[in-house]
Protein backbone atom coordinates (compact mmCIF):
# COMPACT_ATOMS: atom_id res chain seq x y z
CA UNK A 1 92.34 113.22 124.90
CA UNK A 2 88.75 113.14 123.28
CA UNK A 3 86.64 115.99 124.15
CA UNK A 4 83.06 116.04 122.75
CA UNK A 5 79.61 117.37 123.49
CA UNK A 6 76.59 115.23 123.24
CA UNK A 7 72.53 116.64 122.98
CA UNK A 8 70.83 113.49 123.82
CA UNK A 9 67.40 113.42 125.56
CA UNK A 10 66.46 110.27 127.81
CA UNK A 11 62.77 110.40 128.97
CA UNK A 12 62.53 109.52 132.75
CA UNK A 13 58.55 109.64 132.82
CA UNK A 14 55.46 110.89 131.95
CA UNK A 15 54.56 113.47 133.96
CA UNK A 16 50.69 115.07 132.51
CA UNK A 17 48.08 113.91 129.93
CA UNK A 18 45.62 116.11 128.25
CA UNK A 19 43.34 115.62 125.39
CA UNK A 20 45.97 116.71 123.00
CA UNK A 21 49.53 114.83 122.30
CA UNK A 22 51.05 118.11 122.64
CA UNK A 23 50.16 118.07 126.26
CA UNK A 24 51.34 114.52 126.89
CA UNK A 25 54.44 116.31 129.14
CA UNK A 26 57.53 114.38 130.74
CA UNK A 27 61.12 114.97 131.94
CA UNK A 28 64.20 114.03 130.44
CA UNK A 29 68.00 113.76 130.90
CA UNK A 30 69.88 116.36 128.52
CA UNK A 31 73.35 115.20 127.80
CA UNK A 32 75.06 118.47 128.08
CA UNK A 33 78.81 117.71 128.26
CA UNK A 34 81.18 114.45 127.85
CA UNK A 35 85.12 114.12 129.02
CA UNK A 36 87.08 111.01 128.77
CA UNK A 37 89.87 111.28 131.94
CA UNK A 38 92.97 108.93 130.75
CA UNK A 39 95.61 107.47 133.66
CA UNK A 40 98.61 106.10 133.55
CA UNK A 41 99.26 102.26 134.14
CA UNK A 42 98.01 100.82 137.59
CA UNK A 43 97.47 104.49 138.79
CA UNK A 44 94.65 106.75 140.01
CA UNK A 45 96.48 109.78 140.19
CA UNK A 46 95.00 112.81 137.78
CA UNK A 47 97.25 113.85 134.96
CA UNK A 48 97.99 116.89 135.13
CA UNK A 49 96.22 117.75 131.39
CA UNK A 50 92.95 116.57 133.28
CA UNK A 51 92.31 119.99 135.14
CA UNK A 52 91.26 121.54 131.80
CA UNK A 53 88.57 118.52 131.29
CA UNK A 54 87.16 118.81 135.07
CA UNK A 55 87.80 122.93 134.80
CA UNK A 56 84.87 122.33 131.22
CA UNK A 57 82.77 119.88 133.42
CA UNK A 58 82.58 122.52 136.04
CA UNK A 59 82.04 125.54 134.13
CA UNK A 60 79.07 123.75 132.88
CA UNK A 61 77.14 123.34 135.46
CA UNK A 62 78.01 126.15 137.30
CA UNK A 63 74.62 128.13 137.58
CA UNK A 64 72.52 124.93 136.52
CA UNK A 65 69.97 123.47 139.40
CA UNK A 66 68.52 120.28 138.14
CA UNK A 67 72.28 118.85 136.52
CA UNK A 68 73.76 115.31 137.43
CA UNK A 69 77.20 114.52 137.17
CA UNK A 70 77.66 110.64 136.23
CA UNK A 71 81.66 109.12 136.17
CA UNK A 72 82.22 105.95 135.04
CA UNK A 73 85.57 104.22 135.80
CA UNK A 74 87.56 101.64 134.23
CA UNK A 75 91.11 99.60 133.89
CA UNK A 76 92.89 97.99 131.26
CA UNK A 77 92.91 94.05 132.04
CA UNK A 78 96.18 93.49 132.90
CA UNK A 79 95.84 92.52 136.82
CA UNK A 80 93.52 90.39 138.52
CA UNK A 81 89.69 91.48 138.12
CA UNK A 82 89.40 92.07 141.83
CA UNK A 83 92.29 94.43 141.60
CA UNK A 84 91.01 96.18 138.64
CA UNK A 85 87.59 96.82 140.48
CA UNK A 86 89.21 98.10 143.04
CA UNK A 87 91.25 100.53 141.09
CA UNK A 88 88.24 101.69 139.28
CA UNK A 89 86.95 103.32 142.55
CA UNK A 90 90.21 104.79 143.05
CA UNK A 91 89.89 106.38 139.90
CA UNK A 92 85.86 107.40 140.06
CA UNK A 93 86.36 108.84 143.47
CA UNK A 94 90.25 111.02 142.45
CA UNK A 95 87.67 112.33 139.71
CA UNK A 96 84.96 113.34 142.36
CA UNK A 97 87.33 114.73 144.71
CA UNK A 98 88.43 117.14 141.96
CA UNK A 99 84.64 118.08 141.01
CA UNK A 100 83.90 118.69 144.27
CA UNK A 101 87.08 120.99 144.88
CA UNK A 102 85.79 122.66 141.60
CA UNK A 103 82.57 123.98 143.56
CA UNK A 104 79.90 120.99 142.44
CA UNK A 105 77.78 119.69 145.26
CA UNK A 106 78.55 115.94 145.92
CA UNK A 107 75.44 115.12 146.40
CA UNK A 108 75.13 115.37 142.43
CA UNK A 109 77.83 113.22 141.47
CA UNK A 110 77.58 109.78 141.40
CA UNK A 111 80.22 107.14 140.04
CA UNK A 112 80.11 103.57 138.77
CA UNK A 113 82.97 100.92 138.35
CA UNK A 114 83.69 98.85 135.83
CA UNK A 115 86.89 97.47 136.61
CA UNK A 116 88.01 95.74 133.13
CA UNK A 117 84.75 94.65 131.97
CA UNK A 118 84.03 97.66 129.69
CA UNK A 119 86.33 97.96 127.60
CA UNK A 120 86.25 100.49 124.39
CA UNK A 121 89.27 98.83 122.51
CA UNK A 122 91.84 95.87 122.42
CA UNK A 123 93.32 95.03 125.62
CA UNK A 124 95.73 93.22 123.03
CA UNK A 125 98.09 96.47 122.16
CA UNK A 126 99.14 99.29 124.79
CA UNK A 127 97.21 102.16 122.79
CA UNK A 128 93.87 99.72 123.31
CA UNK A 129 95.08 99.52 126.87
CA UNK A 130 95.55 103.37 127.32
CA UNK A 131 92.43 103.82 125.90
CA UNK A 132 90.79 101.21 128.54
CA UNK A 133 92.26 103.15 131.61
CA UNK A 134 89.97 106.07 131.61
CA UNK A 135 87.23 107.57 133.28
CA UNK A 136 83.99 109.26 131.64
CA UNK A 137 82.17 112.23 133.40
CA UNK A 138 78.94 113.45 132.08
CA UNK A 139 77.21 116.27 133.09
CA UNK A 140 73.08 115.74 132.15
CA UNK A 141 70.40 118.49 133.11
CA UNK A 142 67.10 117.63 133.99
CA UNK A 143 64.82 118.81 131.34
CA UNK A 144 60.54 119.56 130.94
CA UNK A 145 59.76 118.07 127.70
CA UNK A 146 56.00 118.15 125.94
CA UNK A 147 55.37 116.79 122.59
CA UNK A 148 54.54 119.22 119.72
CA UNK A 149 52.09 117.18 117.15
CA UNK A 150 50.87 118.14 113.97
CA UNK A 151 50.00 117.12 110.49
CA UNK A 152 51.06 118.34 107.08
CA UNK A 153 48.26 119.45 104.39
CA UNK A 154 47.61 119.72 100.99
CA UNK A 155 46.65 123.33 100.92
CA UNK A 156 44.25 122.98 98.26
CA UNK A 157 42.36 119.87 99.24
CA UNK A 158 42.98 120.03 103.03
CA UNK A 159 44.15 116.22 102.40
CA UNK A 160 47.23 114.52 104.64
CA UNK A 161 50.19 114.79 102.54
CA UNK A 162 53.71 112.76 103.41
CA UNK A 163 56.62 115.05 104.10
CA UNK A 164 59.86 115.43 106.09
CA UNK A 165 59.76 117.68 109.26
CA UNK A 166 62.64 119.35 111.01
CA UNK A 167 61.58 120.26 114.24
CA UNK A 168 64.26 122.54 116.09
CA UNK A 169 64.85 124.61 119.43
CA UNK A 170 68.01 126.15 120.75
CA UNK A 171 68.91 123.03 122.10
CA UNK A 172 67.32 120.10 120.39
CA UNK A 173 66.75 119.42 116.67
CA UNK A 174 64.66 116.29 115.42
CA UNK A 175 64.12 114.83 111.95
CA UNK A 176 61.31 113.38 110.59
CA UNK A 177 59.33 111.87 107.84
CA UNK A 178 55.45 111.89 108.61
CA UNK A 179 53.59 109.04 107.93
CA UNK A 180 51.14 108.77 105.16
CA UNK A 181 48.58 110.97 106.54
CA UNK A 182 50.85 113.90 107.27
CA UNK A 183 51.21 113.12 110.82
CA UNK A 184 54.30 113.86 112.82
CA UNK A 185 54.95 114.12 116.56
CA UNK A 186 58.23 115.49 118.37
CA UNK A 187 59.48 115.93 121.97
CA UNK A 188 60.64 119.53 122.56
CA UNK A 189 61.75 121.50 126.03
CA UNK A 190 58.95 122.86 127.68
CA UNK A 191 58.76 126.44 127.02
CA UNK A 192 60.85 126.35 124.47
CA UNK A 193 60.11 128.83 120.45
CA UNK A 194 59.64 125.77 118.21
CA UNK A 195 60.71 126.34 114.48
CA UNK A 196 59.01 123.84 112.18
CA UNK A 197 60.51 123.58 108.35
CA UNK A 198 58.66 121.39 106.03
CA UNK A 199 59.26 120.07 102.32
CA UNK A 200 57.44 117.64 100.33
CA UNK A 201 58.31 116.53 96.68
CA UNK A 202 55.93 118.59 94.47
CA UNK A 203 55.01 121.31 97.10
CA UNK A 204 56.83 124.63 98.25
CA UNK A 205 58.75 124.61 101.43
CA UNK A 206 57.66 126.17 104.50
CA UNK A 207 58.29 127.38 107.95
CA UNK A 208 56.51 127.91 111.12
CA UNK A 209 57.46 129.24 114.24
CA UNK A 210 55.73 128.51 117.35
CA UNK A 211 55.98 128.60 121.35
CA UNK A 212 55.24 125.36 123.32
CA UNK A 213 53.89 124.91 127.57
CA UNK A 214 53.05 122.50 129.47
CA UNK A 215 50.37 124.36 130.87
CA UNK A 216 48.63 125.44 127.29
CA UNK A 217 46.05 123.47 125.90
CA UNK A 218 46.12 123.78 122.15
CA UNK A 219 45.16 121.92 119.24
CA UNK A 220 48.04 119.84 116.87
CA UNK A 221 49.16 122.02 114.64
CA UNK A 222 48.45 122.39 110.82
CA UNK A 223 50.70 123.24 108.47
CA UNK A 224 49.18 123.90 104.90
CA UNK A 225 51.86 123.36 102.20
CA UNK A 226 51.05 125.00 98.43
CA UNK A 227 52.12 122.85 95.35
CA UNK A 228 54.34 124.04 92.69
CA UNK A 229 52.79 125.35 89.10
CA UNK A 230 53.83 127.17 86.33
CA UNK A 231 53.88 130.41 87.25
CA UNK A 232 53.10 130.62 90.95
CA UNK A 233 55.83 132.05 93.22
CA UNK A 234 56.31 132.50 96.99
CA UNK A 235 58.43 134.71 99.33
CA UNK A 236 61.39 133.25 100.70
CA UNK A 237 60.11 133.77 104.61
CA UNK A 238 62.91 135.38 106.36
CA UNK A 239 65.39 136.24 104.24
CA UNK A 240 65.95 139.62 104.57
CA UNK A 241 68.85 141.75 103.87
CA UNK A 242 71.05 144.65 104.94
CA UNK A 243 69.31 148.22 103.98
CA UNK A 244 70.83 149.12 100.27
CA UNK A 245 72.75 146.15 100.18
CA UNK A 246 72.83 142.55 98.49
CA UNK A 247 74.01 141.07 102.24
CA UNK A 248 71.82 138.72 104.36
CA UNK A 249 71.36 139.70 107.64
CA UNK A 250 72.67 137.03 110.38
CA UNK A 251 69.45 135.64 111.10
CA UNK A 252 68.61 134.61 107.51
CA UNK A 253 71.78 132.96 106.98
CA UNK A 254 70.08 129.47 108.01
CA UNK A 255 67.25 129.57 104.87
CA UNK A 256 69.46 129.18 102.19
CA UNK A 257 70.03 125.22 102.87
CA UNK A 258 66.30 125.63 102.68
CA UNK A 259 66.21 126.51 99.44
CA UNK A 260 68.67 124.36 98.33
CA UNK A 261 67.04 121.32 100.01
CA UNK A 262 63.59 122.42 97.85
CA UNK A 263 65.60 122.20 95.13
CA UNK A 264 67.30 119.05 95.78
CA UNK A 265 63.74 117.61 96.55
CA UNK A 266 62.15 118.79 93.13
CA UNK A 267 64.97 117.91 91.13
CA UNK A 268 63.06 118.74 87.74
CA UNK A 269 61.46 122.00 89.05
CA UNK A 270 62.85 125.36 86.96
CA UNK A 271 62.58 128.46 88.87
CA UNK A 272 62.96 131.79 88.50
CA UNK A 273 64.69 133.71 91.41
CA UNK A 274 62.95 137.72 91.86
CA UNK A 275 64.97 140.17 93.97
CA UNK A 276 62.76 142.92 95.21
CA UNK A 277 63.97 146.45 97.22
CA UNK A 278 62.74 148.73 99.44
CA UNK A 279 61.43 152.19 98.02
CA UNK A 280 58.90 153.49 99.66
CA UNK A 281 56.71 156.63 98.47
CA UNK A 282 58.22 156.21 95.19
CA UNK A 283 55.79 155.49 92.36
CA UNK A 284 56.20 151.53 91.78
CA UNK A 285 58.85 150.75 88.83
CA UNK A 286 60.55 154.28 88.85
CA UNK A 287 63.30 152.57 90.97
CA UNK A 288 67.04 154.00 89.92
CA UNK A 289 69.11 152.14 88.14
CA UNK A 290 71.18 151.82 91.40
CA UNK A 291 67.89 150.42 93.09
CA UNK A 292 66.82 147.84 90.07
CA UNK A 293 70.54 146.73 90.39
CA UNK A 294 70.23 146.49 93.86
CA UNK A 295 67.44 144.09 93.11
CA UNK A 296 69.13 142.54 90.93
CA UNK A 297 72.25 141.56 92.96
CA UNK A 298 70.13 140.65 95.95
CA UNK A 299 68.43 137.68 93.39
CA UNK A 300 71.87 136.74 92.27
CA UNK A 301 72.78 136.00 95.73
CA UNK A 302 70.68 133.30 96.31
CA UNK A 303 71.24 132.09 92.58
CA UNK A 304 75.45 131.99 92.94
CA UNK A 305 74.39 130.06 96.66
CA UNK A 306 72.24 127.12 94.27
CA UNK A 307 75.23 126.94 91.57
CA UNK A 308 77.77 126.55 94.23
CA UNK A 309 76.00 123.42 96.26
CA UNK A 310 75.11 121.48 91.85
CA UNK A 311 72.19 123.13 91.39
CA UNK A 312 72.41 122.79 87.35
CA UNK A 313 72.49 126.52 85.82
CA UNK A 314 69.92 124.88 83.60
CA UNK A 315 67.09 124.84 86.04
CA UNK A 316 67.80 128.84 87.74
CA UNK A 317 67.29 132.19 86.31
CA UNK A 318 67.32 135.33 88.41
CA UNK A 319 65.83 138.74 88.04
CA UNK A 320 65.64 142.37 89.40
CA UNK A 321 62.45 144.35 90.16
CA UNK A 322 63.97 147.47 91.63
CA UNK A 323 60.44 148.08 93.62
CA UNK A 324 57.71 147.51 90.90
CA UNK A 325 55.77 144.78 93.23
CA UNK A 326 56.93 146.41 96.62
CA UNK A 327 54.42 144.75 99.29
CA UNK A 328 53.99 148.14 101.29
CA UNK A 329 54.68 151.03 98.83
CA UNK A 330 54.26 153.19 102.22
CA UNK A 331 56.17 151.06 104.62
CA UNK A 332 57.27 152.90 107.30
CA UNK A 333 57.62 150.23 110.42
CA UNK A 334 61.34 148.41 109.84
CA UNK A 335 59.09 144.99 109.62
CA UNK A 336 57.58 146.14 106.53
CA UNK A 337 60.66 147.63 104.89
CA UNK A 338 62.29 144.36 105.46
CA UNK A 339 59.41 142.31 103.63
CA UNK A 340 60.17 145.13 100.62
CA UNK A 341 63.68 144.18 100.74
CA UNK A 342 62.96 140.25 99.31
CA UNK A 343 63.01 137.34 97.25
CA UNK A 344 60.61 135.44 95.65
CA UNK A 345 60.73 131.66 93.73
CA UNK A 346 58.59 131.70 90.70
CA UNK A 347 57.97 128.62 89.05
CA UNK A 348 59.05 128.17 85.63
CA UNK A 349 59.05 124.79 84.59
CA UNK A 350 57.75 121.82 86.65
């Protein structure tokens, strides 16, 4: 049995048109599960292995309002095509009988025959044939989309740069390269926090967060990238760690790949990688030795990460700081002690 999930978004329509692209709003089919139902030869009868299939159909749209359920049935070709069609329905409607004993509304299932003119493999060997008697049931949610717009900028000359743009959500994530200009335009679920990562060849990487509604007029978005010299250096955004240890927490698992894609992208960039900790109301650089070490082992973290995915040895150093360049030597709110507790890419060759 194949069992699989697909995101995919169909747009149905546009719904609303404003003066910005972000506002250009529409609705769209979210794939949210896939089952393939198998039968046995000249049958409609449910295997028995099927109820765990229908049981994962059902659990997924219990709760959901605006879901579809869409089966699609088909034969092998032995058999006459007017018997096949036939036995097709037999086999879309035994799998709607059993969705709608699992609790989903009829009304939201519809099927579709195919008889023997769809197949998915040889009708020429019985494991193409097995593979041809099946039914597919997908469950698809109707979603609010809007498109989030924006361009990418040279920081210092406020020009259009070309860059590559992940745009993600809890449910959707989108790829793309801008064109020339910087531009770059994505469909994202109304509502939804947008997180924006950005990387250009000869700039530093970045990330923006961001909330998106229909109902919100706002202006595309701007995202200012910095390039890389000699001796500038930027905080990793988000990475923060576990209080007195060299452990991420969960939530800044996900920028490492970041860092290694930056890398990746500037393939004859040197850099040097600064831990920092957290020491408040202690004068800055009087840091223990346990502290500075600290520091030291929270750098070497993120070093040992670019080693193990190629990054040559030849291009990374890493250093401690105990709490010499603390950003709040005061810090007493948890978001501030965090942003003590960092690290930092300095440039070192370029």
């Amino acid at each position: 049995m194949n069992r699989y999930k697909l995101f995919l978004f169909i747009p149905l329509f546009l719904a609303i048109t404003s003066v910005f692209a972000q506002n250009t709003a529409f609705d769209s089919l979210m794939v949210l599960e896939k089952q393939e139902i198998y039968f046995d030869f000249g049958q409609h009868d449910l295997r028995p292995e099927a109820d765990s299939f229908l049981t994962q159909v059902a659990l997924v749209c219990a709760g959901k309002a605006n879901i579809k359920v869409k089966i699609t049935a088909h034969t092998d070709a032995i058999g006459s095509n007017v018997a096949n069609q036939s036995l097709s329905l037999r086999r879309g409607d035994a799998v709607k009988q059993a969705l709608i004993a699992k609790g989903i509304a009829a009304e939201k299932i519809g099927a579709t025959v195919f008889g023997e003119e769809d197949p998915i493999a040889s009708n020429d060997t019985e494991a193409g044939r097995q593979r041809n008697r099946r039914a597919t049931v997908e469950v698809m949610e109707l979603i609010p989309m809007v498109y989030l717009s924006g361009q990418i900028k040279d920081q210092e000359t406020g020009l259009g740069i070309q860059a590559d743009v992940i745009v993600r959500t809890k449910e959707t994530r989108d790829s793309i390269r801008t064109d020339s200009a910087g531009y770059f335009k994505s469909a994202v679920p109304d509502g939804a926090v947008v997180g924006i990562d950005v990387y250009a060849k000869g700039y530093f990487f970045e990330t923006q967060m961001t909330k998106v509604s229909r109902g919100k007029n706002f202006a595309p978005i701007e995202i200012p990238l910095p390039i890389i010299k000699v001796g500038e250096k930027v905080a990793i955004k988000n990475l923060y760690f576990v209080g007195d240890q060299a452990v991420l927490l969960e939530r800044s698992l996900p920028e490492l790949p970041k860092i290694l894609k930056f890398m990746q992208l500037n393939d004859r960039t040197a850099i040097e990688i600064g831990g920092h900790v957290n020491v408040p109301n202690k004068a800055p650089g009087f840091a223990s030795d346990d502290e500075v070490d600290l520091s030291l082992r929270r750098a070497q973290l993120v070093y040992d990460y670019l080693i193990e995915n190629k990054i040559s040895p030849d291009r990374l150093q890493f250093k401690g700081y105990g709490n010499a360049q603390m950003k709040y030597p005061t810090a007493t709110s948890l978001k501030h002690q965090e942003m003590n507790r960092r690290v930092e890419i300095k440039i070192i060759k370029n």
